[in-house]
Protein backbone atom coordinates (compact mmCIF):
# COMPACT_ATOMS: atom_id res chain seq x y z
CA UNK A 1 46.45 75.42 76.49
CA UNK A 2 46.12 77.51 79.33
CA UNK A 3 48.90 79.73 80.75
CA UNK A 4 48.85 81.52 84.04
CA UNK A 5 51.14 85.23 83.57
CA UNK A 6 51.19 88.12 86.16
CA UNK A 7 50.43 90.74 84.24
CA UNK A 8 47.07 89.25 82.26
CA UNK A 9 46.05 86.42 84.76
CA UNK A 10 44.74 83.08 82.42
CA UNK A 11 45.72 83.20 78.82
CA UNK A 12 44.51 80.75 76.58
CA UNK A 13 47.28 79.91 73.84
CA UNK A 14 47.84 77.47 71.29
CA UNK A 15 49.97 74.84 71.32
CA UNK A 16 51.69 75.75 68.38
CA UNK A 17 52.61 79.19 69.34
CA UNK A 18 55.17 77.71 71.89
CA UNK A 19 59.06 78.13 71.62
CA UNK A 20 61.32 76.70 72.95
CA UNK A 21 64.60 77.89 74.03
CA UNK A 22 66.65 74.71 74.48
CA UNK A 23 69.22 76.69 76.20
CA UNK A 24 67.26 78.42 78.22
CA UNK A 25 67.37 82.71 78.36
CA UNK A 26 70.55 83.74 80.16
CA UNK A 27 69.41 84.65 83.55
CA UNK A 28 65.99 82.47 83.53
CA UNK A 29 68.10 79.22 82.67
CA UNK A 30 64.78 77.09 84.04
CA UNK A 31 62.26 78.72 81.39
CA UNK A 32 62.61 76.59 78.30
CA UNK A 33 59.13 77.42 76.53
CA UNK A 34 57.82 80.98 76.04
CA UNK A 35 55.12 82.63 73.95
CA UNK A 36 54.41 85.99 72.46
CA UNK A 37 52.08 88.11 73.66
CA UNK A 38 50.32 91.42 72.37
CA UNK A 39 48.89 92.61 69.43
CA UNK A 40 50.31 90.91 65.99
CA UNK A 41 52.08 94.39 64.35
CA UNK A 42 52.88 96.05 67.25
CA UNK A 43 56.30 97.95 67.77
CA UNK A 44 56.51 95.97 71.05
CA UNK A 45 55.00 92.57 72.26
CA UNK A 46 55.23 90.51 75.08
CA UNK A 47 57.71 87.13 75.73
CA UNK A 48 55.87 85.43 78.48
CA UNK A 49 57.75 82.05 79.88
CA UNK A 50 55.23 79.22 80.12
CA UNK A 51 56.23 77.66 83.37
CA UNK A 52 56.80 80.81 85.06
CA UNK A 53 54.41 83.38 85.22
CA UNK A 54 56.41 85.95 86.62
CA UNK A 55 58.59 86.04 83.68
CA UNK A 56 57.85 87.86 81.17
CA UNK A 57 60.14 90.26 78.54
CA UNK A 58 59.37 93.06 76.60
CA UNK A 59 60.79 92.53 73.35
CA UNK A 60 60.99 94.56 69.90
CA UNK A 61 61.61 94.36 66.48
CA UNK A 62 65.22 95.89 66.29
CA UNK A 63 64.86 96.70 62.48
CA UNK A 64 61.86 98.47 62.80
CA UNK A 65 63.66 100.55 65.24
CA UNK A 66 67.30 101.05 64.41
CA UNK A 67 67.71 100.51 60.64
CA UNK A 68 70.53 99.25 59.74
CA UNK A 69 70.99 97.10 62.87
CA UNK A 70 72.69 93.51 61.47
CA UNK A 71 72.45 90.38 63.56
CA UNK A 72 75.26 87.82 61.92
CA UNK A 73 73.49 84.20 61.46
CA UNK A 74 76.80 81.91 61.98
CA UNK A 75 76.60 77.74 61.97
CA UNK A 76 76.17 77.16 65.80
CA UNK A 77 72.81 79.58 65.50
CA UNK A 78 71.51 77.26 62.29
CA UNK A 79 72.06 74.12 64.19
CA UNK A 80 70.58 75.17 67.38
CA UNK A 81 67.39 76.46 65.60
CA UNK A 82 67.30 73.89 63.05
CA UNK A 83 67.48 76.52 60.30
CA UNK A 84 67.21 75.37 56.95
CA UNK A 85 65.92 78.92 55.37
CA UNK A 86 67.25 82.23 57.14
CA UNK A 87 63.56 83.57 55.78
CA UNK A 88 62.11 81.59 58.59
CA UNK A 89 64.53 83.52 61.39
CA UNK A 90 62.61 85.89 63.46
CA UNK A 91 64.56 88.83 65.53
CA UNK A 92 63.82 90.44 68.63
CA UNK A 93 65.31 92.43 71.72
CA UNK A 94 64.60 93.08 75.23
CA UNK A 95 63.60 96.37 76.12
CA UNK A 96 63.83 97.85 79.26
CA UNK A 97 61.48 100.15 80.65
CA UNK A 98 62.48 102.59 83.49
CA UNK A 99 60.46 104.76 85.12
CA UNK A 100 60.53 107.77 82.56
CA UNK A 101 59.36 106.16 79.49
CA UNK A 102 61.94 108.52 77.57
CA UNK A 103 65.06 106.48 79.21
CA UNK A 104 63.96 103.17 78.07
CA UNK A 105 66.45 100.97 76.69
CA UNK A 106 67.13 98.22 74.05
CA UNK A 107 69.24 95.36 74.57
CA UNK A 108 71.05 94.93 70.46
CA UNK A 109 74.02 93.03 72.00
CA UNK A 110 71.57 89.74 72.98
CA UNK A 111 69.15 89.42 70.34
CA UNK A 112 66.95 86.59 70.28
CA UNK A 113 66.78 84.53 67.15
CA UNK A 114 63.58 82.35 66.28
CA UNK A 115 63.38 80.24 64.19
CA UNK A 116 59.72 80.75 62.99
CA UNK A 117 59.14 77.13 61.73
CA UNK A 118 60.19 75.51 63.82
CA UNK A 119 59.22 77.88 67.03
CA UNK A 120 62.84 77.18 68.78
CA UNK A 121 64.36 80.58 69.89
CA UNK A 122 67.59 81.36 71.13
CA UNK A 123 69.47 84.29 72.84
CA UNK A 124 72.77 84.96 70.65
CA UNK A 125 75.54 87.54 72.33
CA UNK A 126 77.26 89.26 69.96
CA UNK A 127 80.86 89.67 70.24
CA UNK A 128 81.85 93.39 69.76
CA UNK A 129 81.56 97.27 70.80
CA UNK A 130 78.94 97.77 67.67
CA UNK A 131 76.05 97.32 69.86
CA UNK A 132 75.23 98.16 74.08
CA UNK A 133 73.27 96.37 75.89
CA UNK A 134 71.25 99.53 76.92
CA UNK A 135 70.71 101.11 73.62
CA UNK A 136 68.63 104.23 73.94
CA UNK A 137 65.14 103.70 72.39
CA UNK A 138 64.55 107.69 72.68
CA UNK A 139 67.68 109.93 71.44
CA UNK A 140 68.08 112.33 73.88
């Protein structure tokens, strides 16, 4: 299928690579299906809404970046992603980039789960001071 994005104009992607957020991404409540774009093993990719091509996130792996960072899989996440084996539950946050590179942020308080079977995702807000929502990527 075809997807129109701002950034890279026409992007052919495969069906299967969509998820879908049946809640919707807090703040883009009207983008349901997103893919990932970028380069498979890269630090950072790309989570482009289908329907809207002005919408796209730059997301992370938060373990590759801040060891010991814990994200707490509890029932209401398992039922909403149809989880059936935490293996298949991918993890990423939104990184914001500001116009020094070195004060870029990560947001570990809203991780979004995905459930890599069934590619349904989710943003999950974690209750708690353990983690900002403008985590510093560089340590000044």
């Amino acid at each position: 299928m075809e997807i129109r994005t701002r950034h890279w104009g026409v992007q052919e992607v495969a069906e299967d690579r969509v998820i879908r957020f049946p809640e919707g991404i807090p703040g883009f409540p009207n983008c349901q299906r997103f893919v990932l774009l970028g380069e498979e093993g890269s630090a950072f990719l790309w989570l482009q809404a289908v329907d809207d091509p002005e919408v796209a996130l730059p997301v992370a792996d938060p373990f590759r970046l801040f060891p010991g960072y814990e994200v707490p899989l509890e029932e209401e996440d398992a039922e909403i992603l149809r989880i059936s084996d935490p293996r298949d539950v991918a993890v990423l946050v939104v990184v914001t980039v500001r116009t020094n590179p070195l004060w870029a942020t990560a947001n570990l308080a809203a991780p979004i789960l995905i459930n890599t079977a069934s590619r349904t995702g989710r943003q999950k807000i974690l209750a708690g001071p353990e983690y900002a929502v403008r985590h510093p990527l560089v340590f000044r």
